[in-house]
Protein backbone atom coordinates (compact mmCIF):
# COMPACT_ATOMS: atom_id res chain seq x y z
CA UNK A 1 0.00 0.00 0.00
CA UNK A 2 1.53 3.38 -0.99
CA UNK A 3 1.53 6.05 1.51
CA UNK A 4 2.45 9.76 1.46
CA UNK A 5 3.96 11.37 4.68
CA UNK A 6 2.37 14.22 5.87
CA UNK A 7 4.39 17.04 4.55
CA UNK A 8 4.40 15.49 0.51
CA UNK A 9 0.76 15.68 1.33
CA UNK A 10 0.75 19.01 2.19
CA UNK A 11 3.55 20.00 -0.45
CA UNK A 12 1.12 18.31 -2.67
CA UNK A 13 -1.57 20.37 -2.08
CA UNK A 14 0.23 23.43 -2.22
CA UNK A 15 1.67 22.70 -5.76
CA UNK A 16 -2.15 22.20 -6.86
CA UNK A 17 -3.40 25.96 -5.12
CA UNK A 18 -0.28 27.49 -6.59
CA UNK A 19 -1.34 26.17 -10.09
CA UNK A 20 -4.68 26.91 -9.68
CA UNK A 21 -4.75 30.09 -7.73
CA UNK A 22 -2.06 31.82 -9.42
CA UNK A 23 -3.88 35.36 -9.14
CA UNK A 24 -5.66 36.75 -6.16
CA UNK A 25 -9.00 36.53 -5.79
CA UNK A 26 -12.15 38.14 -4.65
CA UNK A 27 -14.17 35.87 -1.71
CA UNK A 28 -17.61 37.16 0.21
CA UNK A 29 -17.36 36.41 3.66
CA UNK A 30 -18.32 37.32 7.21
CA UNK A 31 -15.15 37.84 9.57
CA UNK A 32 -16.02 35.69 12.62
CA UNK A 33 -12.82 37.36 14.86
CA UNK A 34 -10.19 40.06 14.67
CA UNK A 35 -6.92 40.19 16.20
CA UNK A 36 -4.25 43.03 15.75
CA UNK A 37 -0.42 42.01 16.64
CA UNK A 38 2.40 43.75 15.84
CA UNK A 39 0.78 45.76 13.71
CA UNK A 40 -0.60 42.78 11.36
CA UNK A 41 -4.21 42.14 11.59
CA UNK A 42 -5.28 38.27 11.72
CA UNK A 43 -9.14 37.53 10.80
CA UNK A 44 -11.17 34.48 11.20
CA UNK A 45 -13.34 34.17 8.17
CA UNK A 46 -16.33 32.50 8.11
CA UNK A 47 -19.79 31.82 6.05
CA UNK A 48 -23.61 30.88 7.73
CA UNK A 49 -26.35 29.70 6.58
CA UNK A 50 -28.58 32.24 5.75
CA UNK A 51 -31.78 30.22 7.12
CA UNK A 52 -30.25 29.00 10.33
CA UNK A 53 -26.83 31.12 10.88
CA UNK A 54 -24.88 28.13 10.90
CA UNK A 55 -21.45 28.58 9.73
CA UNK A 56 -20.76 26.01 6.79
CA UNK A 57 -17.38 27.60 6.20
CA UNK A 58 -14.20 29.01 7.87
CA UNK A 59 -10.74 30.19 6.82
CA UNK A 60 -7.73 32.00 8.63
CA UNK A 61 -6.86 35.08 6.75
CA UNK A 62 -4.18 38.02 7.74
CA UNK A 63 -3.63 41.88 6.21
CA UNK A 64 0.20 41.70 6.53
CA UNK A 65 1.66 45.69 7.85
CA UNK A 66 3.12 46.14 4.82
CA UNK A 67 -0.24 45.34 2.85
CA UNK A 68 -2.09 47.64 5.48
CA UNK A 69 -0.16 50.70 5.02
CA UNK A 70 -0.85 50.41 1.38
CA UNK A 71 -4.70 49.66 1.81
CA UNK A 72 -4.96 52.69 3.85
CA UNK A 73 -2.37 55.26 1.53
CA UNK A 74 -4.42 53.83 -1.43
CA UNK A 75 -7.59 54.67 -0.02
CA UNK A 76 -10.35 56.87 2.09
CA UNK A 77 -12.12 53.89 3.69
CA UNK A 78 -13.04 54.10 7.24
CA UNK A 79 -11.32 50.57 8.19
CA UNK A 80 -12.35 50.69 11.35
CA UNK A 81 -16.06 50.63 10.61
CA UNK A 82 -15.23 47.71 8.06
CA UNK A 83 -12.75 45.64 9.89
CA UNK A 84 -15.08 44.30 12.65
CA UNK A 85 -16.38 41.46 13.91
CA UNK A 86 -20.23 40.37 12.21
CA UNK A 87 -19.37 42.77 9.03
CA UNK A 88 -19.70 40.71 5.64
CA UNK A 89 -16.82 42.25 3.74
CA UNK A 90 -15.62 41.88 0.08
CA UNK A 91 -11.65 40.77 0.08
CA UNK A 92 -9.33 40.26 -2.94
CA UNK A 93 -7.10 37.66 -1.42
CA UNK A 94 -3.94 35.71 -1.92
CA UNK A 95 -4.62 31.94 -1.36
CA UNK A 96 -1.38 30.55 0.60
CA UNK A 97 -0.39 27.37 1.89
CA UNK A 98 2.31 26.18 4.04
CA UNK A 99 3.25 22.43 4.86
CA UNK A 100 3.62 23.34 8.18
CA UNK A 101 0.80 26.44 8.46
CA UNK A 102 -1.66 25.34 6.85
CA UNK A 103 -4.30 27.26 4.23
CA UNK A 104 -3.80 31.40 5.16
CA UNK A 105 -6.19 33.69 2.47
CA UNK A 106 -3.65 37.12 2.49
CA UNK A 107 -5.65 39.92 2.10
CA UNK A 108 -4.70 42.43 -0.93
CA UNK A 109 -7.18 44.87 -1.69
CA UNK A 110 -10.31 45.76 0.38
CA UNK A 111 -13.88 46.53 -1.47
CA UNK A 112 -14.79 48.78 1.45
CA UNK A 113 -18.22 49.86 -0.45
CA UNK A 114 -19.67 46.40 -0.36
CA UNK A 115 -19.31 46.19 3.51
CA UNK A 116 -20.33 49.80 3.98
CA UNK A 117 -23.33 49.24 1.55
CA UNK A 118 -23.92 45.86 3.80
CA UNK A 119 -24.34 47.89 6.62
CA UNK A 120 -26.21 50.70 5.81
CA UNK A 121 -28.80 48.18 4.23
CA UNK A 122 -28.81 46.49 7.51
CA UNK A 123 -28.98 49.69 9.60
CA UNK A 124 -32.07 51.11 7.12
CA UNK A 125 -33.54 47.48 7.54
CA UNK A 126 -33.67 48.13 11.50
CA UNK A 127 -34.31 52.09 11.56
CA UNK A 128 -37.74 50.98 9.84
CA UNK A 129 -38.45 48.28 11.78
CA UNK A 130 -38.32 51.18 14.49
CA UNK A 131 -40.39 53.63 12.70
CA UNK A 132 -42.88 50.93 11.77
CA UNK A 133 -43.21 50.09 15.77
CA UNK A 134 -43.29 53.80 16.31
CA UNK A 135 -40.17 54.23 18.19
CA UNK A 136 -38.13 56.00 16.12
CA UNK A 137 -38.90 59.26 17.70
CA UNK A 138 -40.21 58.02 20.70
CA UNK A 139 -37.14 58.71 23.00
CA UNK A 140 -36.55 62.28 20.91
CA UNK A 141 -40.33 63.16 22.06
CA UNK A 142 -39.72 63.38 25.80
CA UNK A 143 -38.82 66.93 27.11
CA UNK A 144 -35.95 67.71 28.84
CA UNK A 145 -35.95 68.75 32.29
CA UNK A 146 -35.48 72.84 32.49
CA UNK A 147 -32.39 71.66 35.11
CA UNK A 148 -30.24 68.78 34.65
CA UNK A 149 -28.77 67.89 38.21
CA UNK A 150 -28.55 64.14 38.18
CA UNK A 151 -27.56 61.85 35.28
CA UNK A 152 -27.43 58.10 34.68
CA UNK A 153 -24.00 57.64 33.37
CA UNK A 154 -23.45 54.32 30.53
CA UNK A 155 -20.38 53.72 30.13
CA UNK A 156 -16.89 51.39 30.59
CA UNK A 157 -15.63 51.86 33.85
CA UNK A 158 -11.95 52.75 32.66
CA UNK A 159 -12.82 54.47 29.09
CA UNK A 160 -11.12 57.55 28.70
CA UNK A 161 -14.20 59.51 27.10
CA UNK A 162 -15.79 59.00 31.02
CA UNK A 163 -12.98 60.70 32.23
CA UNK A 164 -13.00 63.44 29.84
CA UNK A 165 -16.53 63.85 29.91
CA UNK A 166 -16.32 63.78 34.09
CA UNK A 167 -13.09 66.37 33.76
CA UNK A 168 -15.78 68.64 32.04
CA UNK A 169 -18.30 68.25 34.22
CA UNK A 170 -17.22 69.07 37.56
CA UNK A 171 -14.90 72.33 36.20
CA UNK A 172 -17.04 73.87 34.57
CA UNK A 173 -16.47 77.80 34.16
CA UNK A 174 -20.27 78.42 35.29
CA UNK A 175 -19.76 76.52 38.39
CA UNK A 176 -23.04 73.96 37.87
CA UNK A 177 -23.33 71.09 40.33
CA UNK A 178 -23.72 67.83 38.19
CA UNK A 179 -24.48 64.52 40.21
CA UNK A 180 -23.31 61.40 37.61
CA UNK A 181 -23.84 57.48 38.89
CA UNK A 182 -21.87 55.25 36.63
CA UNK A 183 -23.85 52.23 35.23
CA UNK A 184 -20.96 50.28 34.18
CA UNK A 185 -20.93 48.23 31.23
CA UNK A 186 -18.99 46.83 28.12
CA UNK A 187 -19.15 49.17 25.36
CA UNK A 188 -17.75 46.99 22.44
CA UNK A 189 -17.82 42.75 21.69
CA UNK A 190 -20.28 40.54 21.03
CA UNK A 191 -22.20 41.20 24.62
CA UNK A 192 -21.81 44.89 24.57
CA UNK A 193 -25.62 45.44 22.92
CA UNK A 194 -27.31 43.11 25.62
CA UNK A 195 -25.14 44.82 28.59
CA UNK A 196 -25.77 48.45 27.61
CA UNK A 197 -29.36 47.30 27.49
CA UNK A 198 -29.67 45.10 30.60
CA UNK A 199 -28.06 49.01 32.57
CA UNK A 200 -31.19 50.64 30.76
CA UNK A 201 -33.66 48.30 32.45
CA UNK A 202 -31.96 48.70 35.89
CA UNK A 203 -32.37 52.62 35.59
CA UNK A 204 -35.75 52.46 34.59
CA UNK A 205 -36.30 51.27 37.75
CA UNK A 206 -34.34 54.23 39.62
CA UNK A 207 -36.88 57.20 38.69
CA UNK A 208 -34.64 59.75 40.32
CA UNK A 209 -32.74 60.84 37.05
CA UNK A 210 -33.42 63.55 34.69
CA UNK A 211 -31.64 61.64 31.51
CA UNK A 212 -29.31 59.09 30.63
CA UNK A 213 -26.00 59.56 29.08
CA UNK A 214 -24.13 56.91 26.70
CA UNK A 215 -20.69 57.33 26.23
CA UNK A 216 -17.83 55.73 24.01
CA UNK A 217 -14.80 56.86 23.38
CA UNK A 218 -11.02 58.24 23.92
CA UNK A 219 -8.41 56.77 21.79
CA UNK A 220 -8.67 55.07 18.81
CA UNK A 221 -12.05 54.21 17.50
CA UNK A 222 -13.49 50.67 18.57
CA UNK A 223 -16.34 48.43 17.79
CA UNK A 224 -19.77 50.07 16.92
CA UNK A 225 -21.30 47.28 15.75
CA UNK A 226 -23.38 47.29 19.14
CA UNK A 227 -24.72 50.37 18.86
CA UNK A 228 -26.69 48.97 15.50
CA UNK A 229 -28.45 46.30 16.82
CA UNK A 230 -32.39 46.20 17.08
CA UNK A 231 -32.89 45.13 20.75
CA UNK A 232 -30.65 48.58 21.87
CA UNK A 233 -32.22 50.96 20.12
CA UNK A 234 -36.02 49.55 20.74
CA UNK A 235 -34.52 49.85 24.74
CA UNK A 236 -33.14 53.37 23.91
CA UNK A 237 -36.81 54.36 22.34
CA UNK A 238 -38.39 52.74 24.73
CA UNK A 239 -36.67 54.18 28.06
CA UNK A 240 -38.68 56.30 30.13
CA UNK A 241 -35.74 59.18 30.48
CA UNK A 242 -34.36 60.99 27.48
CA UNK A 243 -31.17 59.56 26.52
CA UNK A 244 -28.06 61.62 25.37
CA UNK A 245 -25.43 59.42 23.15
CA UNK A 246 -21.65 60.15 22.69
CA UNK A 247 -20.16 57.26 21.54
CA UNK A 248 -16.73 58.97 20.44
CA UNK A 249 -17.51 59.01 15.78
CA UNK A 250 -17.13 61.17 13.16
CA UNK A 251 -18.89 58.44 10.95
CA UNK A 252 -22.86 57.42 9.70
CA UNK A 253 -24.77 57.67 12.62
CA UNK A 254 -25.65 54.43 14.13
CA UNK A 255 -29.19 53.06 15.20
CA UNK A 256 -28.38 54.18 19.12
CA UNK A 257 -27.74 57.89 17.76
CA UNK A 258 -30.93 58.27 15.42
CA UNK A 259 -33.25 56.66 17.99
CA UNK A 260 -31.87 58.81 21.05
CA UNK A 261 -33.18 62.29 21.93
CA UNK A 262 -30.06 63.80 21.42
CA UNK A 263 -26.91 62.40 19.65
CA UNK A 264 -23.61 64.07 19.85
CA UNK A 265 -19.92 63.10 18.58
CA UNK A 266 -17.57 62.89 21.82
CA UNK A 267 -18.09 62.92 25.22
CA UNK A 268 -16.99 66.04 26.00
CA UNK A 269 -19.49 67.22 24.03
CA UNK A 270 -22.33 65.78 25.82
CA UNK A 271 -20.69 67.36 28.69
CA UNK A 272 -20.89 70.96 27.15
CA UNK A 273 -24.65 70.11 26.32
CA UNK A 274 -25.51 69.51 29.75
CA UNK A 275 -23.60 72.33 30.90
CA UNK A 276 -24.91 74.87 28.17
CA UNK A 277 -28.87 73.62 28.84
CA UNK A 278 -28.79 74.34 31.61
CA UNK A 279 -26.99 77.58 31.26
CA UNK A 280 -30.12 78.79 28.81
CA UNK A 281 -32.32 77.86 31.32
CA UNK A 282 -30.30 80.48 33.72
CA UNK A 283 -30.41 82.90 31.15
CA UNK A 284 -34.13 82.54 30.29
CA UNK A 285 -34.58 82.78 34.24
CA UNK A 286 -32.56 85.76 34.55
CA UNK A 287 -34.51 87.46 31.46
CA UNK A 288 -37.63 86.68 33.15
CA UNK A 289 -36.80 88.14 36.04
CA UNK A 290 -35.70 91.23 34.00
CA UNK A 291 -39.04 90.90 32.78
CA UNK A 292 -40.56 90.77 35.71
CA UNK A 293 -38.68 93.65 36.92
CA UNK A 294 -39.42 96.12 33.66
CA UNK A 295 -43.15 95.12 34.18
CA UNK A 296 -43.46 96.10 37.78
CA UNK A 297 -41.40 99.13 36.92
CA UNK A 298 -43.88 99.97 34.05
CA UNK A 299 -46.62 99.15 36.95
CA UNK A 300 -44.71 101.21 39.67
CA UNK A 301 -44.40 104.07 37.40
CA UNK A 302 -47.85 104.47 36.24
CA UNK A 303 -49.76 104.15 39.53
CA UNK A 304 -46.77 106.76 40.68
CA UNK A 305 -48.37 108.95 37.89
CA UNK A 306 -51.50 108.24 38.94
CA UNK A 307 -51.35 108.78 42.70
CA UNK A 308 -49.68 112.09 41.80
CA UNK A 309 -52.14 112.80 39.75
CA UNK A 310 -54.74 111.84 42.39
CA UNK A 311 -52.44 113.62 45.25
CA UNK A 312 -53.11 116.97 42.79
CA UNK A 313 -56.63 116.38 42.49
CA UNK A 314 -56.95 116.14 46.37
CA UNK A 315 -54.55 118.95 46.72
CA UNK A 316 -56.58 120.91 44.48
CA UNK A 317 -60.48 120.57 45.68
CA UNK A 318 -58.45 120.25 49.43
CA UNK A 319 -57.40 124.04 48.70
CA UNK A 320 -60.61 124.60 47.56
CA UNK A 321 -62.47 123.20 49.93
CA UNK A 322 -60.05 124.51 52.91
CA UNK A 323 -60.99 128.34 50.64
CA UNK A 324 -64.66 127.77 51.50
CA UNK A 325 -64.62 126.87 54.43
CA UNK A 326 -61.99 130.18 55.36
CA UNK A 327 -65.24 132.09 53.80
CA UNK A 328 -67.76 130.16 55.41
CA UNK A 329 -65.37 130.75 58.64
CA UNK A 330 -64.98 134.68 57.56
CA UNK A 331 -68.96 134.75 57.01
CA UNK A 332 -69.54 132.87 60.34
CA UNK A 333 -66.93 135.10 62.43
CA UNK A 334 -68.48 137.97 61.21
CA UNK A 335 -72.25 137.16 62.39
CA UNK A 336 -71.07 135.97 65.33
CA UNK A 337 -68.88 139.01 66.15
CA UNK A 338 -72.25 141.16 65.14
CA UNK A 339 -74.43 138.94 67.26
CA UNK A 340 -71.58 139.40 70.11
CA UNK A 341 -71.95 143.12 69.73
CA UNK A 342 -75.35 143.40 69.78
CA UNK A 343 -75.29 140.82 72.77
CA UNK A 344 -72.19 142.98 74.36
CA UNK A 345 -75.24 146.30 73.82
CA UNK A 346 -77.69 144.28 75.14
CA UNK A 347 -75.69 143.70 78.37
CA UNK A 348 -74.42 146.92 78.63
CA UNK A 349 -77.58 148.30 78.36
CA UNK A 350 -78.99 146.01 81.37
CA UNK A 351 -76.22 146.60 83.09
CA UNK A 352 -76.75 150.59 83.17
CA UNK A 353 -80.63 149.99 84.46
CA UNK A 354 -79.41 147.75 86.87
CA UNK A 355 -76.82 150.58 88.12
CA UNK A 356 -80.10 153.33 87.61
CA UNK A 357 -81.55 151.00 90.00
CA UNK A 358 -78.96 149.93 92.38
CA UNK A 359 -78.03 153.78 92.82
CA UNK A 360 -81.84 154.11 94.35
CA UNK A 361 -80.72 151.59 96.76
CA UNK A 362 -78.07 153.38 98.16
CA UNK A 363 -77.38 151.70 101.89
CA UNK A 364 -77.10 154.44 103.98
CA UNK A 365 -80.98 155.66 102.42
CA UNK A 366 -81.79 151.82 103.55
CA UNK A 367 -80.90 152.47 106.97
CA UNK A 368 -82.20 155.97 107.41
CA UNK A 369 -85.56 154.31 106.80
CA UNK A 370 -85.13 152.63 109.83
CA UNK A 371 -83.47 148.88 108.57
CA UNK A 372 -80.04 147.82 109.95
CA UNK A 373 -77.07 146.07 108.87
CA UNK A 374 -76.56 142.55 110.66
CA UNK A 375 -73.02 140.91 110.53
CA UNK A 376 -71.02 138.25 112.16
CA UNK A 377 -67.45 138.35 112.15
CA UNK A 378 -67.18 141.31 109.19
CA UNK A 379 -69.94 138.84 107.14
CA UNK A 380 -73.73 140.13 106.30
CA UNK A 381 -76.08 137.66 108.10
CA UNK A 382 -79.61 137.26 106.80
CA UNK A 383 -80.54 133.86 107.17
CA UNK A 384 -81.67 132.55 111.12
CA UNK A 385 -79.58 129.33 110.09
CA UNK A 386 -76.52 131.49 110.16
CA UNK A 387 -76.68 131.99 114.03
CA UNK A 388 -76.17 129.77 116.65
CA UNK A 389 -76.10 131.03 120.30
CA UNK A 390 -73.38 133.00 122.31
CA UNK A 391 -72.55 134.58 118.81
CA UNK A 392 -71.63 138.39 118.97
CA UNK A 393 -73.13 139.94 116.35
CA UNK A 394 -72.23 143.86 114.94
CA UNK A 395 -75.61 145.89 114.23
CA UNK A 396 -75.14 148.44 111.84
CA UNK A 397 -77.74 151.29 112.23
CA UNK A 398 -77.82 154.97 110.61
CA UNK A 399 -76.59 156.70 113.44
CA UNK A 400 -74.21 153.73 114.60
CA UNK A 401 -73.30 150.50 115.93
CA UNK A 402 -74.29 148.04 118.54
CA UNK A 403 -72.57 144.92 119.63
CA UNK A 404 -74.60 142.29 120.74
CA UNK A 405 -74.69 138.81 121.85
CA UNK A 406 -76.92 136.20 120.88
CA UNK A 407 -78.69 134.27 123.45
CA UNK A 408 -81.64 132.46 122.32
CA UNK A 409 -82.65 131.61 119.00
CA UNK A 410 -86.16 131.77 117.45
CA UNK A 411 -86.92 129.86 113.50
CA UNK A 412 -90.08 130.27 112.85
C-alpha cells in the first residue's frame, strides 16, 4: 500500500493551489474574529447559513503591515467601521499554503463599499423596523428637564471619554453642580448590545434621574457594531428618560444615535450640552426676572403717575375746599362778632338799668328808713340758720353801731 507522509501531502496540495490560484481573488465572507499584533491584523473568516446562521465555512486570513499601510495610503475607507467582527466584507485575497501552516487567504485589496453598503442596508432594515413600531422618535419626544442635576451615566468603567466627559463636568467655568452614577458596562464585543441594554432596564427602575447619558470613546475608535443592533435601540426608544449618546464618531450615525433624543460626537461634548442647557435655562430665568422687573417698573411708574395725579386732584379741591370753608369761617366770624356786639349792647344796656336802679338803693338811704345792717365776724347775716347762740353779732344802724350777743334763737 503506498503512503504519502504528511508534509508530501501538504507539499502536494500546495503545488495544486499554486497552479490553480495563481492570481488573487475576490471571496464574500463574514469575519467571525479580529486580532491586531504587531501591527498585522489576523481575521477568522467565516460563512452561515442564511436560514439557520450556521457557519458552513471558515478560513484563517491576515492583512500583513506592509499590505495595510498600502490599503490605507491607497484609499479613504473608514477601516475601522469595516474591519469588525459580524461585518460581511468583500476581500481580494492571496490563497497561501504552508506544509507546516496550513491554508492562510492574504488579504490584498479591500472593497470597502460592499461592507459599507452591507451595513447601511442592515442599519435602514432596522431604523424601519423602528419607525414601523413607532419608536423612532419616541425617545426624541420626551422633554428635557429645564435643570439637569442628576444623570445616569453608561459607560466602561476605565474608558477615557468617562474621564473626559467627568473632567468637564465638575470644572465647569459656570460653576453647575452635576451629580453622575456610573452604570458600568462593556461598550464593544459581542455582549456589549445586551449589557448596555440590561443598565437601561436597571435605571428604569431608579426614577430619580433627569436623563441618561451613553458614552464611548477616547483613543482610537473601537467596535460600533453594538450600537446597531435592534434590541438597543427599541430599549433606547423605549426608556422612560431621554437619553443623550456620545459614543466617540465622526462616521454614519448608528441606530443608538438616530433613535436617542439627542446624539452628539464625543463625550466632552455631551458634557458641554448639559452644561450649556442648563446655562439657557439660567439665562431665560434671569430674562424673566428682568421681565418681571421692567413690568413692575412699568406698573410702579404708572400708579406713581397716577397717585400724583390723584395727590393733585386732592390737593386741588383740598385748597378749595379749605378756601370755602376760610369764607364760610370769615362769614360765620363775622355774624357771630355782630351777634356778640349786639349781645355785648344788650348787656351793657342792662347793666346801666341795673346801676339806675342799684343807685336808688343806696345803703345808707336803707338804713335811714329805719333797717339795719346785721353781721357776724365782718360777714352780712340774713338767714336765722346762720346763728347759733353765744354769737356776737355787729348791728349796723344809721346813726351807729351796737354789739350784741346772741342768746336764744327763734326759727319760725
Amino acid at each position: 500500500m503506498q503512503s504519502y507522509s504528511l508534509f508530501e501531502l501538504n507539499e502536494y496540495i500546495r503545488r495544486v493551489l499554486v497552479l490553480n490560484f495563481a492570481e488573487a481573488l475576490w471571496i464574500r465572507c463574514e469575519i467571525g474574529q479580529l486580532n491586531e499584533s504587531g501591527g498585522h491584523i489576523f481575521m477568522d473568516l467565516v460563512q452561515k447559513n442564511e436560514e439557520t446562521d450556521e457557519i458552513i465555512a471558515r478560513a484563517e486570513s491576515v492583512i500583513w503591515k506592509k499590505s495595510l499601510k498600502q490599503i490605507i495610503n491607497s484609499s479613504q475607507l473608514p477601516l475601522e467601521q469595516i474591519l469588525q467582527e459580524g461585518n460581511e466584507v468583500l476581500f481580494k485575497t492571496q490563497v497561501d499554503f504552508h506544509e507546516r501552516y496550513g491554508l492562510k487567504l492574504i488579504v490584498e485589496e479591500i472593497d470597502g463599499d460592499f461592507t459599507l453598503g452591507k451595513i447601511l442596508v442592515r442599519r435602514t432594515e432596522i431604523l424601519q423596523r423602528l419607525k414601523k413600531r413607532g419608536l423612532l422618535y419616541k425617545n426624541a419626544s420626551l422633554k428635557l428637564p429645564h435643570v439637569i442635576q442628576k444623570v445616569a451615566v453608561i459607560s466602561s468603567a476605565n474608558a477615557a471619554g468617562l474621564q473626559d466627559y467627568l473632567q468637564q463636568i465638575q470644572h465647569n467655568p459656570l460653576g453647575y453642580k452635576i451629580e453622575n452614577t456610573l452604570f458600568a458596562t462593556t461598550v464593544q464585543g459581542d455582549r456589549a448590545a445586551q449589557n448596555i441594554t440590561k443598565q437601561l432596564e436597571s435605571i428604569k427602575r431608579k426614577p430619580d434621574f433627569d436623563i441618561v447619558v451613553i458614552i464611548r470613546g477616547g483613543g482610537a475608535r473601537l467596535d460600533l457594531s453594538a450600537f446597531d443592533e435592534y434590541d438597543l435601540g427599541k430599549a433606547i426608544a423605549k426608556c422612560p428618560l431621554p437619553v443623550i449618546t456620545g459614543i466617540g464618531h465622526d462616521v454614519d450615525e448608528t441606530v443608538a444615535d438616530q433613535v436617542a433624543h439627542t446624539d452628539l460626537k464625543t463625550p466632552t461634548a455631551v458634557a458641554d450640552f448639559i452644561i450649556h442647557h442648563n446655562s439657557a435655562f439660567e439665562f431665560r430665568m434671569e430674562q424673566m426676572g428682568q421681565g418681571i422687573k421692567d413690568i413692575s417698573n412699568g406698573i410702579l411708574q404708572r400708579h406713581l403717575l397716577q397717585l400724583q395725579s390723584q395727590q393733585q386732584r386732592i390737593q386741588f379741591f383740598a385748597n378749595r375746599k379749605y378756601q370755602g370753608a376760610v369764607r364760610e369761617l370769615d362769614v360765620h366770624t363775622q355774624r357771630f362778632s355782630q351777634h356778640l356786639q349786639r349781645y355785648f349792647l344788650e348787656q351793657r344796656s342792662q347793666l346801666d338799668q341795673l346801676e339806675h336802679r342799684l343807685a336808688g338803693y343806696d345803703a345808707q338811704q336803707i338804713l335811714d328808713k329805719g333797717y339795719a345792717l346785721v353781721t357776724k365776724d365782718g360777714k352780712k347775716v340774713d338767714s336765722i340758720e346762720l346763728l347759733k347762740p353765744s354769737d356776737h353779732l355787729n348791728i349796723i344802724l344809721r346813726d351807729g353801731e351796737a354789739l350784741v350777743r346772741v342768746e336764744q334763737l327763734k326759727i319760725e
